[in-house]
PDB file of N, CA and C in Angstrom:
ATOM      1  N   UNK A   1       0.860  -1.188   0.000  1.00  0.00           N
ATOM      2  CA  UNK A   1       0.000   0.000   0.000  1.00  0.00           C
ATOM      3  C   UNK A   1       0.895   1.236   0.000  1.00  0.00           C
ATOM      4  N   UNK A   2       0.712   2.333  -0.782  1.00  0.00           N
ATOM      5  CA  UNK A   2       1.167   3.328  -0.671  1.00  0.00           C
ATOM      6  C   UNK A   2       1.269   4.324   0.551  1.00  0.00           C
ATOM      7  N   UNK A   3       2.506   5.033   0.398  1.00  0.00           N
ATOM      8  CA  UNK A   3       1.867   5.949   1.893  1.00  0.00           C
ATOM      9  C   UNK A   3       1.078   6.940   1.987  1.00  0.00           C
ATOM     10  N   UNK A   4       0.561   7.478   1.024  1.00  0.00           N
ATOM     11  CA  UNK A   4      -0.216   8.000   0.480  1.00  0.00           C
ATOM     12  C   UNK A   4      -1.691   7.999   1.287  1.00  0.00           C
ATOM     13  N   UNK A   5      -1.862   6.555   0.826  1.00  0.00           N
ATOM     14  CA  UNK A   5      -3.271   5.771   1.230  1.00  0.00           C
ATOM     15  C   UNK A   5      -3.305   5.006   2.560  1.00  0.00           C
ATOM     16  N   UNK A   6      -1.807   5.042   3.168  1.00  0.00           N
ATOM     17  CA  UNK A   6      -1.615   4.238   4.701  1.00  0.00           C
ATOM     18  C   UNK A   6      -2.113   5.681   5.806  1.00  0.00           C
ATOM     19  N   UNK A   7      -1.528   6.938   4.781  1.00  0.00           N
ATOM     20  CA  UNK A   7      -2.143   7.911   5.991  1.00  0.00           C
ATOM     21  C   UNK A   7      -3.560   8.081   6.058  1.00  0.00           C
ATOM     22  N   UNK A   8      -3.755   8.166   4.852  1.00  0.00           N
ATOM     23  CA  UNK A   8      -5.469   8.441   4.859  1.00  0.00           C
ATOM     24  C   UNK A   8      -6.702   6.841   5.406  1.00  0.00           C
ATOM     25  N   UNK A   9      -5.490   5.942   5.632  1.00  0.00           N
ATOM     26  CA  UNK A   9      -6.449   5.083   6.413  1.00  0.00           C
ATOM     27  C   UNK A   9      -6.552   5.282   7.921  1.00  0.00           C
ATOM     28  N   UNK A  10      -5.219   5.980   8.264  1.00  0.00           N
ATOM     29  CA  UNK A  10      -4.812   6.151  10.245  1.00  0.00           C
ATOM     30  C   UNK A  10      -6.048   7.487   9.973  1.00  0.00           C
ATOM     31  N   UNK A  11      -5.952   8.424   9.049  1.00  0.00           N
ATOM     32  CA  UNK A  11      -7.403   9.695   9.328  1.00  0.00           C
ATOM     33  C   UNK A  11      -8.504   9.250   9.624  1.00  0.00           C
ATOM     34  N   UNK A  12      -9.183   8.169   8.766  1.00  0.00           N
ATOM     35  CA  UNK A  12      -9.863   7.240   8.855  1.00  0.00           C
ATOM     36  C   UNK A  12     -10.240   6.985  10.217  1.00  0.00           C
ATOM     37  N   UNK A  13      -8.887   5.829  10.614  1.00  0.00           N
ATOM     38  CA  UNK A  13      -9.305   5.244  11.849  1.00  0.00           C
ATOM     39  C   UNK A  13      -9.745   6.109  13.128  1.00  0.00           C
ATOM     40  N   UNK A  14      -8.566   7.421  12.998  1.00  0.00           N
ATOM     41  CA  UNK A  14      -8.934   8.316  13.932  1.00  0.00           C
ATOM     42  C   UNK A  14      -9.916   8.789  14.215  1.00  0.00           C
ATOM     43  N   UNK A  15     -10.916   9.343  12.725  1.00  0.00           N
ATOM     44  CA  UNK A  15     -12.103   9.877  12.663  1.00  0.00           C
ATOM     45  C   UNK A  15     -13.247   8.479  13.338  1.00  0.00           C
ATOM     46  N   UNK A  16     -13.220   7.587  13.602  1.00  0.00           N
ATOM     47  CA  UNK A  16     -13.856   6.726  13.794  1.00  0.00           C
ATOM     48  C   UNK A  16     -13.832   6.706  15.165  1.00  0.00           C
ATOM     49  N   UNK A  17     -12.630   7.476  16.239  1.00  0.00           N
ATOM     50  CA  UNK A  17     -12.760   7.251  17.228  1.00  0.00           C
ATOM     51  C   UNK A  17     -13.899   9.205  17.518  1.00  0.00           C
ATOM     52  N   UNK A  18     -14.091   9.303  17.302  1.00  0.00           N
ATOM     53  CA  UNK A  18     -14.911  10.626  17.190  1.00  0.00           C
ATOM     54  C   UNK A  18     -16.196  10.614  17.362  1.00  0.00           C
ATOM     55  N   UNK A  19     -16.914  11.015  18.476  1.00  0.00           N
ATOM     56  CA  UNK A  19     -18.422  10.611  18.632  1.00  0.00           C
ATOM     57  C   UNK A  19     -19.225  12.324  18.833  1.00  0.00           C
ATOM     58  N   UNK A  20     -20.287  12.015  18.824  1.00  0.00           N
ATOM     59  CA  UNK A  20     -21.197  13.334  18.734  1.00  0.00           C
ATOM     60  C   UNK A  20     -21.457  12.535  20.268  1.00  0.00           C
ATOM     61  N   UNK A  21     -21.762  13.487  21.026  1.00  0.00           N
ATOM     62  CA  UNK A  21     -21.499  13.039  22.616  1.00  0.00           C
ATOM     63  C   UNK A  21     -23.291  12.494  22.960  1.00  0.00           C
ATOM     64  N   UNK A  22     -24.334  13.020  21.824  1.00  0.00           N
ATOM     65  CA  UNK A  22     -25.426  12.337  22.278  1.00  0.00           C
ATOM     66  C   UNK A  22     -25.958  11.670  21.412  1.00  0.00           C
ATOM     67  N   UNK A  23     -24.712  10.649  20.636  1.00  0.00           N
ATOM     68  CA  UNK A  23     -25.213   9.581  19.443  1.00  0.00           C
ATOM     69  C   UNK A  23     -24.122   8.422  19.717  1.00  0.00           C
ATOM     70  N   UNK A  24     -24.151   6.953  20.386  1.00  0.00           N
ATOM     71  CA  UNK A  24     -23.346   6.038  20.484  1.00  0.00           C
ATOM     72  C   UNK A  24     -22.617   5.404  18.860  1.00  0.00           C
ATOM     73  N   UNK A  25     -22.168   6.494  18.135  1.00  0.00           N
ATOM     74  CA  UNK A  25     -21.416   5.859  16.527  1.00  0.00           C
ATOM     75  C   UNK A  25     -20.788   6.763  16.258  1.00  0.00           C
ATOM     76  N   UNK A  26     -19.735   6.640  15.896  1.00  0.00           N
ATOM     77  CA  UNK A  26     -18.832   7.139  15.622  1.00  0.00           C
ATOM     78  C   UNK A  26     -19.056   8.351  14.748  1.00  0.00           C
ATOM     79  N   UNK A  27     -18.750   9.904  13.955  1.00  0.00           N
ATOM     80  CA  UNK A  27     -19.161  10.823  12.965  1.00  0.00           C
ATOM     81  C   UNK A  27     -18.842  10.002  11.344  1.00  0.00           C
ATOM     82  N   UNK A  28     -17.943   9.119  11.601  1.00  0.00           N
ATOM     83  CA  UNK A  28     -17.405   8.674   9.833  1.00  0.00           C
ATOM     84  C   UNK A  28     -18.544   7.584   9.690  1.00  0.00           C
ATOM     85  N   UNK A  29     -18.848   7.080  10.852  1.00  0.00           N
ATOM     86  CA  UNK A  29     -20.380   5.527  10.710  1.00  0.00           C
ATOM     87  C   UNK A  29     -21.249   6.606  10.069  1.00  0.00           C
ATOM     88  N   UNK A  30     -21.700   7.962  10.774  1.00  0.00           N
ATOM     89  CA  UNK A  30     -23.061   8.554  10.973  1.00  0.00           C
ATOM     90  C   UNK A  30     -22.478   9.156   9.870  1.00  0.00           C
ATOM     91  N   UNK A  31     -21.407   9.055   8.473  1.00  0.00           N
ATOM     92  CA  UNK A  31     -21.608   9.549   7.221  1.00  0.00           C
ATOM     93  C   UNK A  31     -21.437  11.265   7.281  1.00  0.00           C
ATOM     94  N   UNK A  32     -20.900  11.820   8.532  1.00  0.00           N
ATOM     95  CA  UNK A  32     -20.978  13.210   8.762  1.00  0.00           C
ATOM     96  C   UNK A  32     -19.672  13.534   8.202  1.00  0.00           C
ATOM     97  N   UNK A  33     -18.831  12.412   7.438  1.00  0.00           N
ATOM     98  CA  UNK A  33     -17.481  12.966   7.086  1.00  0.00           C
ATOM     99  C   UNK A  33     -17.399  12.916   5.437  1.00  0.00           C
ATOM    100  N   UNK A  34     -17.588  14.260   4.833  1.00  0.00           N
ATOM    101  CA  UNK A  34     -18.177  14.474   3.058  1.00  0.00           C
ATOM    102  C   UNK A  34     -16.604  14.295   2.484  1.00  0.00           C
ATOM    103  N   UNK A  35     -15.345  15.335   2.867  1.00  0.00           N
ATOM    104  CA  UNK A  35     -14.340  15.011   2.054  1.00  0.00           C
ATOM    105  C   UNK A  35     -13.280  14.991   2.836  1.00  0.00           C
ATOM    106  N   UNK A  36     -11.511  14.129   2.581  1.00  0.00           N
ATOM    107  CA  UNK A  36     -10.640  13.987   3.174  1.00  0.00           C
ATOM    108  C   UNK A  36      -9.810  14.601   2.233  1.00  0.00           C
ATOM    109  N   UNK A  37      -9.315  15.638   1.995  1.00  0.00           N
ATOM    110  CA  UNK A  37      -8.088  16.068   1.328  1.00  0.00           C
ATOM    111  C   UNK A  37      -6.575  16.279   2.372  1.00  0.00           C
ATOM    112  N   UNK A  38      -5.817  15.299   1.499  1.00  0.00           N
ATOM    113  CA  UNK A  38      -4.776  15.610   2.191  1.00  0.00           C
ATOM    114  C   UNK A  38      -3.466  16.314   1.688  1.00  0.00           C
ATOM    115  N   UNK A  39      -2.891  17.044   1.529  1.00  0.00           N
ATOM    116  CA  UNK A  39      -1.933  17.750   0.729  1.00  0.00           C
ATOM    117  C   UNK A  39      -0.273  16.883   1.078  1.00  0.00           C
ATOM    118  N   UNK A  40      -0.005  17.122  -0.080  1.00  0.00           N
ATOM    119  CA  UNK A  40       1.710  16.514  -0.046  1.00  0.00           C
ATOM    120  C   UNK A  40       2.427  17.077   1.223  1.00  0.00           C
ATOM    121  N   UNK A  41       1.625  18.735   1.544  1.00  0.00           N
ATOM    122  CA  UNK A  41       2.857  19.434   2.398  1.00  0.00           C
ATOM    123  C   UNK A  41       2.031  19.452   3.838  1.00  0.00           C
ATOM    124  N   UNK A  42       0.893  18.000   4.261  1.00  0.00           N
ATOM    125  CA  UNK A  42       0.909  17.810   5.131  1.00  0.00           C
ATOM    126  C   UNK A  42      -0.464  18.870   5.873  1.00  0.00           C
ATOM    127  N   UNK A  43      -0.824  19.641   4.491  1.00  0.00           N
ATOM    128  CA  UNK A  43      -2.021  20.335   5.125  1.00  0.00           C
ATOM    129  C   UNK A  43      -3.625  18.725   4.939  1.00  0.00           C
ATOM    130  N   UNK A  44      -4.464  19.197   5.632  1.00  0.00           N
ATOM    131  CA  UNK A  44      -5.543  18.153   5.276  1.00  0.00           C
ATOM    132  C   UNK A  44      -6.699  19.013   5.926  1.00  0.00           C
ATOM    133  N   UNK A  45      -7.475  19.059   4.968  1.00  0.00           N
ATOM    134  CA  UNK A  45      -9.017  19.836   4.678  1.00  0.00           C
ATOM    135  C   UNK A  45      -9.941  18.733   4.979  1.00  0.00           C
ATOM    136  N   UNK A  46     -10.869  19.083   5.933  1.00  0.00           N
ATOM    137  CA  UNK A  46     -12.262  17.913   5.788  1.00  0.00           C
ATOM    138  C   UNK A  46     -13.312  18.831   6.199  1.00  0.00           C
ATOM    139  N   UNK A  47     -14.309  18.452   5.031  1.00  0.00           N
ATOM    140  CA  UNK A  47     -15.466  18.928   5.137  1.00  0.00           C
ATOM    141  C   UNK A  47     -15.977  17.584   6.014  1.00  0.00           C
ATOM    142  N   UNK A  48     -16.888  18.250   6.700  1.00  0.00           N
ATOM    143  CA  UNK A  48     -18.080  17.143   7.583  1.00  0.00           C
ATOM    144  C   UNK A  48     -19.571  18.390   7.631  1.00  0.00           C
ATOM    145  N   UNK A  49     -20.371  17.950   7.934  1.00  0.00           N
ATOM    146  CA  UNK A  49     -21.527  18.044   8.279  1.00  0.00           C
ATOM    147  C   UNK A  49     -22.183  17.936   9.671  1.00  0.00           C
ATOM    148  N   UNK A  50     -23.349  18.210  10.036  1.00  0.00           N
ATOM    149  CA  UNK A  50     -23.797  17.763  11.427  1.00  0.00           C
ATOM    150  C   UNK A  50     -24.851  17.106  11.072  1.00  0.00           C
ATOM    151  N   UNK A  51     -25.620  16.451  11.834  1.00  0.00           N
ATOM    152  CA  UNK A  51     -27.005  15.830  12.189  1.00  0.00           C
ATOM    153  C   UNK A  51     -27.971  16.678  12.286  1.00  0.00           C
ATOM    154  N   UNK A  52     -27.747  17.737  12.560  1.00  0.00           N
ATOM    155  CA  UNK A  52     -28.846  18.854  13.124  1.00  0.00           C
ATOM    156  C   UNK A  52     -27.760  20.358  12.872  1.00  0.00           C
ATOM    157  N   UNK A  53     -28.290  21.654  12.312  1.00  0.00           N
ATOM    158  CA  UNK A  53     -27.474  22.752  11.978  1.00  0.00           C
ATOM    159  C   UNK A  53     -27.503  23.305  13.467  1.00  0.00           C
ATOM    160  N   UNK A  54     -28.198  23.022  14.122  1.00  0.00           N
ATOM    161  CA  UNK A  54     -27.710  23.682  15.231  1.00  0.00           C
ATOM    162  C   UNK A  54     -27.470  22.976  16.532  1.00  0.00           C
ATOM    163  N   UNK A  55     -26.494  22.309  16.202  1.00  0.00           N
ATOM    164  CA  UNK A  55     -26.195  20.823  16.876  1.00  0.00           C
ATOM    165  C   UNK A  55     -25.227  21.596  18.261  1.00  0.00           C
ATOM    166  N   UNK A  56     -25.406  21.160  19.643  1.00  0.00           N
ATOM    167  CA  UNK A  56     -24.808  22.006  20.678  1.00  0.00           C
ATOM    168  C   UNK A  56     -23.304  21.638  20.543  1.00  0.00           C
ATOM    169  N   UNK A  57     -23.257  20.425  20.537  1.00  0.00           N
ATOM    170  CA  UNK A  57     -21.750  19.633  20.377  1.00  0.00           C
ATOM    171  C   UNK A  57     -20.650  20.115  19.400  1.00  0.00           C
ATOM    172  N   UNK A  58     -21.117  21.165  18.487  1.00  0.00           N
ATOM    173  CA  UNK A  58     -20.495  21.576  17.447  1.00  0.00           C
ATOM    174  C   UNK A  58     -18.958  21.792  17.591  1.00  0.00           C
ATOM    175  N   UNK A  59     -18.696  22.663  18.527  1.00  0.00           N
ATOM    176  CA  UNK A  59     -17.246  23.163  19.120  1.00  0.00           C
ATOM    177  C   UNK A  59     -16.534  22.014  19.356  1.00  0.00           C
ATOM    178  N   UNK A  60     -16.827  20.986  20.072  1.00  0.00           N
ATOM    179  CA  UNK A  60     -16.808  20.001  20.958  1.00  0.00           C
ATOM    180  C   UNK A  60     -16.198  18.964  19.808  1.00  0.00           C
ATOM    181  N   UNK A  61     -16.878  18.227  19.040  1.00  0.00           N
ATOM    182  CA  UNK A  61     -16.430  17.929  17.589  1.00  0.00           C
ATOM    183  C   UNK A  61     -15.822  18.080  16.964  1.00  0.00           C
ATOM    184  N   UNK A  62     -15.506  19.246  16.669  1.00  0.00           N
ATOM    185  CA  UNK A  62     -14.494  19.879  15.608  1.00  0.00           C
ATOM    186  C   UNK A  62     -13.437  19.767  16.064  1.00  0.00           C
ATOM    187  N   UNK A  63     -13.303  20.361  17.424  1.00  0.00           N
ATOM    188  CA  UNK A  63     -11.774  20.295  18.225  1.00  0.00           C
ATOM    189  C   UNK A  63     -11.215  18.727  17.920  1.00  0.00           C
ATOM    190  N   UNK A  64     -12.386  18.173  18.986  1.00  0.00           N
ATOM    191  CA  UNK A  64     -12.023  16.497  18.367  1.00  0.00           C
ATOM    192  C   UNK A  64     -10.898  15.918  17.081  1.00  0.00           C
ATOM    193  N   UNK A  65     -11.789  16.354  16.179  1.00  0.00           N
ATOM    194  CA  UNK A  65     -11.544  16.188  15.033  1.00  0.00           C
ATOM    195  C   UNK A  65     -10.014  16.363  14.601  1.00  0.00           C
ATOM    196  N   UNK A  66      -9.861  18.097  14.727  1.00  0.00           N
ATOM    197  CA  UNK A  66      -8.781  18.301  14.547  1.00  0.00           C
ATOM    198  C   UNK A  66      -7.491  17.895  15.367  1.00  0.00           C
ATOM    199  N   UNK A  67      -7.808  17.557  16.839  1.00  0.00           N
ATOM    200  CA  UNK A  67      -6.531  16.894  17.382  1.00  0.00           C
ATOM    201  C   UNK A  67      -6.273  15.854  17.339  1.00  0.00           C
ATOM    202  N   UNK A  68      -7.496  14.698  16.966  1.00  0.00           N
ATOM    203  CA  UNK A  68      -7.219  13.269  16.845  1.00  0.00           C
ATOM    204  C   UNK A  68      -6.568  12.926  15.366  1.00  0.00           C
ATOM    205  N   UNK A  69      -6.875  13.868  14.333  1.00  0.00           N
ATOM    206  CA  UNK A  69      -6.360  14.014  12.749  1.00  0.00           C
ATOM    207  C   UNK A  69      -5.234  14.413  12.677  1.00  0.00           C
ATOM    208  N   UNK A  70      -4.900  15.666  13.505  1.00  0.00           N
ATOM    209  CA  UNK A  70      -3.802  16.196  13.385  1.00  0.00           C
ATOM    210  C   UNK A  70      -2.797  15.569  14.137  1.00  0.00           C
ATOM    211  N   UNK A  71      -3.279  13.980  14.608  1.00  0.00           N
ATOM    212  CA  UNK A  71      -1.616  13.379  15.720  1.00  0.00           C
ATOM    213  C   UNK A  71      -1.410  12.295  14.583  1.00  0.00           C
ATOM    214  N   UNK A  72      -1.701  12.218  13.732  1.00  0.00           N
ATOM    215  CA  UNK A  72      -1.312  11.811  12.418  1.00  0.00           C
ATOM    216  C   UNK A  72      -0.638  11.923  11.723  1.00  0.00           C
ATOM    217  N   UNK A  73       0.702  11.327  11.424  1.00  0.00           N
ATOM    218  CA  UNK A  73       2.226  10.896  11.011  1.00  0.00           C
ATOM    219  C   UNK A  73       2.114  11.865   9.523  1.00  0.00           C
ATOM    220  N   UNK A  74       2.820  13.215   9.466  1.00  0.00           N
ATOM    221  CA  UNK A  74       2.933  13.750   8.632  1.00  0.00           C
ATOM    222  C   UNK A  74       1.664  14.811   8.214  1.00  0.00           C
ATOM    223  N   UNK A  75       0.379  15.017   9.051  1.00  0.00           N
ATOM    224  CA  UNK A  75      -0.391  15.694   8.943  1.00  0.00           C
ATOM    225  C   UNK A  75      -0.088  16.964   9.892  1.00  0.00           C
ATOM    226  N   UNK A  76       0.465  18.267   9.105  1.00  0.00           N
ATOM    227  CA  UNK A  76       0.757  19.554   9.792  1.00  0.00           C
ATOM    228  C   UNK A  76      -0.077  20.211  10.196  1.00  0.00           C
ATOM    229  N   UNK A  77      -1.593  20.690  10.108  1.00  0.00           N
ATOM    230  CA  UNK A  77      -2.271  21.036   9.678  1.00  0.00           C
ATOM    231  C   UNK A  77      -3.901  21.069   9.311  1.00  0.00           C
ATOM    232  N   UNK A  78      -4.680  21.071  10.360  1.00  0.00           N
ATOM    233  CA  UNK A  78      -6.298  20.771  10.113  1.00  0.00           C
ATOM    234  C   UNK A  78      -7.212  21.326   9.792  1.00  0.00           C
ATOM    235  N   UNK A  79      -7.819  21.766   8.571  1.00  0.00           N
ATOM    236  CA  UNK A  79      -8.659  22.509   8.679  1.00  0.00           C
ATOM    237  C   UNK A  79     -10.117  21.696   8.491  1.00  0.00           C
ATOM    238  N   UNK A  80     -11.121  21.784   9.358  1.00  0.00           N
ATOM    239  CA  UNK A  80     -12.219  21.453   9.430  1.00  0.00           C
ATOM    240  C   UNK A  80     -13.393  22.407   8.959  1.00  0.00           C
ATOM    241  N   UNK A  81     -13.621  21.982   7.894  1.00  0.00           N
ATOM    242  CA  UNK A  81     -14.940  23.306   7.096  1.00  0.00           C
ATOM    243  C   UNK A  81     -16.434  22.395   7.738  1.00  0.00           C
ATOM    244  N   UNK A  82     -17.184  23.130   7.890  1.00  0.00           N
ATOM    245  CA  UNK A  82     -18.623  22.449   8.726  1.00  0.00           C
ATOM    246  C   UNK A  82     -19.515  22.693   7.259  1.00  0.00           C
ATOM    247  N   UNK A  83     -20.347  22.158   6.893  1.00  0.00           N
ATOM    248  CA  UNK A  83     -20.981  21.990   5.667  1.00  0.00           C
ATOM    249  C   UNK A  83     -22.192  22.102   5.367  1.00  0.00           C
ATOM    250  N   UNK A  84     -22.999  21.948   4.951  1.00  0.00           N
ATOM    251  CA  UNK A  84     -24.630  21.535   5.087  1.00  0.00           C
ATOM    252  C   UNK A  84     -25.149  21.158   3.732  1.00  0.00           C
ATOM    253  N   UNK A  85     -24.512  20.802   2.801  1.00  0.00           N
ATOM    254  CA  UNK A  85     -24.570  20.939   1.349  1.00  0.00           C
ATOM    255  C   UNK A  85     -24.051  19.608   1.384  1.00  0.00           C
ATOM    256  N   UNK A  86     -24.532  18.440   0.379  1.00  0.00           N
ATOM    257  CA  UNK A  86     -25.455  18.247   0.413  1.00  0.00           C
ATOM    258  C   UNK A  86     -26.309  17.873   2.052  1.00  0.00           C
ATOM    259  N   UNK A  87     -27.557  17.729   2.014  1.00  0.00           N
ATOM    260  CA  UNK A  87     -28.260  17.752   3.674  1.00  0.00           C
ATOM    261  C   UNK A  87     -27.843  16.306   4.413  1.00  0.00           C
ATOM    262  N   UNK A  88     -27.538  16.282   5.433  1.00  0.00           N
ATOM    263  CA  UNK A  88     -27.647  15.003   6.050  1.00  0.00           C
ATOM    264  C   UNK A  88     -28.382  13.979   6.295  1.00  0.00           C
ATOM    265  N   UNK A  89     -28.853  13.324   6.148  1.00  0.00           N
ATOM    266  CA  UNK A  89     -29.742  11.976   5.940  1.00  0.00           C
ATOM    267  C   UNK A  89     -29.483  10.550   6.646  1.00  0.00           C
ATOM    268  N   UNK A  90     -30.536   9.911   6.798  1.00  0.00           N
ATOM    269  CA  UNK A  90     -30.161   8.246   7.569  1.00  0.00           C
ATOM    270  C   UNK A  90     -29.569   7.407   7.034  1.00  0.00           C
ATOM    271  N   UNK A  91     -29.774   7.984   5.291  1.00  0.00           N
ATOM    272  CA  UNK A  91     -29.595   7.159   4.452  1.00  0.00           C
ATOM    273  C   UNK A  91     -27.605   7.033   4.191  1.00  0.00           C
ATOM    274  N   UNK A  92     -27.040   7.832   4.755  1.00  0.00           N
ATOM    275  CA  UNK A  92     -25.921   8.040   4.536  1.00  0.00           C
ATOM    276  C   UNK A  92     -24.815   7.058   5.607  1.00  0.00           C
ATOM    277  N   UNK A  93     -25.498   7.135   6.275  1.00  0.00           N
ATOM    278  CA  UNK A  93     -25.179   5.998   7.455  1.00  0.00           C
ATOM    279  C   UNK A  93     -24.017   4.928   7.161  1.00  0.00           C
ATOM    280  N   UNK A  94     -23.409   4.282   7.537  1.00  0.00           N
ATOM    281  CA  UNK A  94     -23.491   2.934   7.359  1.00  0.00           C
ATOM    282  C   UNK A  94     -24.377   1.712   7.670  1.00  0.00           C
ATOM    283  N   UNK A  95     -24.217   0.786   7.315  1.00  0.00           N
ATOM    284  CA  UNK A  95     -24.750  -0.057   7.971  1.00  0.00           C
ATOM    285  C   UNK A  95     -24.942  -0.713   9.125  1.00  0.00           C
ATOM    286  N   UNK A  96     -23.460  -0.762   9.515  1.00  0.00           N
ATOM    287  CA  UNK A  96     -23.499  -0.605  11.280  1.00  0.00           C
ATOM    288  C   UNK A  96     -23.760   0.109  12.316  1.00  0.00           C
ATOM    289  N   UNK A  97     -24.098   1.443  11.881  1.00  0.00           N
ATOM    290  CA  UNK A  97     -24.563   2.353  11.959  1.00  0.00           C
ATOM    291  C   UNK A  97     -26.284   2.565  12.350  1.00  0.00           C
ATOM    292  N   UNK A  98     -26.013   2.231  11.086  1.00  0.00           N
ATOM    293  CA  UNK A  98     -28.178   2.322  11.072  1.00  0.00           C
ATOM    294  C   UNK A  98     -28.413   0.466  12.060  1.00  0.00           C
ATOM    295  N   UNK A  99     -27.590   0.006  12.395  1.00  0.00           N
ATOM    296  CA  UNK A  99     -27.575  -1.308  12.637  1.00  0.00           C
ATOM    297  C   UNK A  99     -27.951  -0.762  14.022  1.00  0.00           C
ATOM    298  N   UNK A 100     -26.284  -0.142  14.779  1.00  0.00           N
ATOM    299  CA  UNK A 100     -26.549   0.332  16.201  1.00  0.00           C
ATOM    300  C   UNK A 100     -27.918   1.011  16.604  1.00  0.00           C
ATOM    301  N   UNK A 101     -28.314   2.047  16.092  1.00  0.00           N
ATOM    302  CA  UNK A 101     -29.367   3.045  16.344  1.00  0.00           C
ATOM    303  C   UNK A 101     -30.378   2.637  16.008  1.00  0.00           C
ATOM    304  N   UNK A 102     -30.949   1.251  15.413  1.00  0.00           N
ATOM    305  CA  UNK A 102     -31.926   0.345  15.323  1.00  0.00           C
ATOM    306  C   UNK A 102     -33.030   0.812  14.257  1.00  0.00           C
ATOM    307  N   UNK A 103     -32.257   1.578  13.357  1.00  0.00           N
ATOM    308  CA  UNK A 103     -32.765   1.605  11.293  1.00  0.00           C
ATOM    309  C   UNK A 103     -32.936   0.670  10.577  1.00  0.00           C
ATOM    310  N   UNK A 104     -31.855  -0.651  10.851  1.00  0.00           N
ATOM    311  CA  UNK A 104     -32.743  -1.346  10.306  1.00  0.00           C
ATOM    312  C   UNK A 104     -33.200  -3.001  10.760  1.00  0.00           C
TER     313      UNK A 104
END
């Protein structure tokens, strides 16, 4: 595997340890994570979304986000853009996901 694609799997994993504090699944299960850009020089952009636009946890999240991403081998750099485009949905879920929270 490239290293390329070995970092963007540890973003991955990291983002998985990331919870919205009043939903038991992770933000990357609950599909709240739209894009991972990572730059050669170590910058990395992620758009995410919320569940709700005026979600209290918002601050709370993001920070998250950016310190569990940013202890990531060669990532200098976090910027977290909050999104709403396209809207959030159940349907975006995973399956283990909609599994936990009892969708399906």
């Amino acid at each position: 595997m490239n290293e390329f694609l070995e970092k963007e799997e540890q973003i991955v994993r990291m983002l998985k340890t990331v919870f919205d504090p009043e939903i038991p699944v992770n933000i990357y299960d609950l599909g709240l994570i739209y894009k991972i850009d990572l730059a050669e020089d170590g910058q990395l952009n992620i758009d995410m979304t919320l569940t709700a636009p005026n979600c209290p946890a918002v601050d709370f999240i993001v920070e998250d986000v950016r310190m569990k991403t940013g202890s990531v081998e060669g990532v200098k750099n976090v910027e977290v853009n909050i999104v709403f485009e396209p809207a959030w949905d159940k349907s975006m879920m995973s399956e283990e996901a909609q599994l936990e929270l009892g969708f399906l």
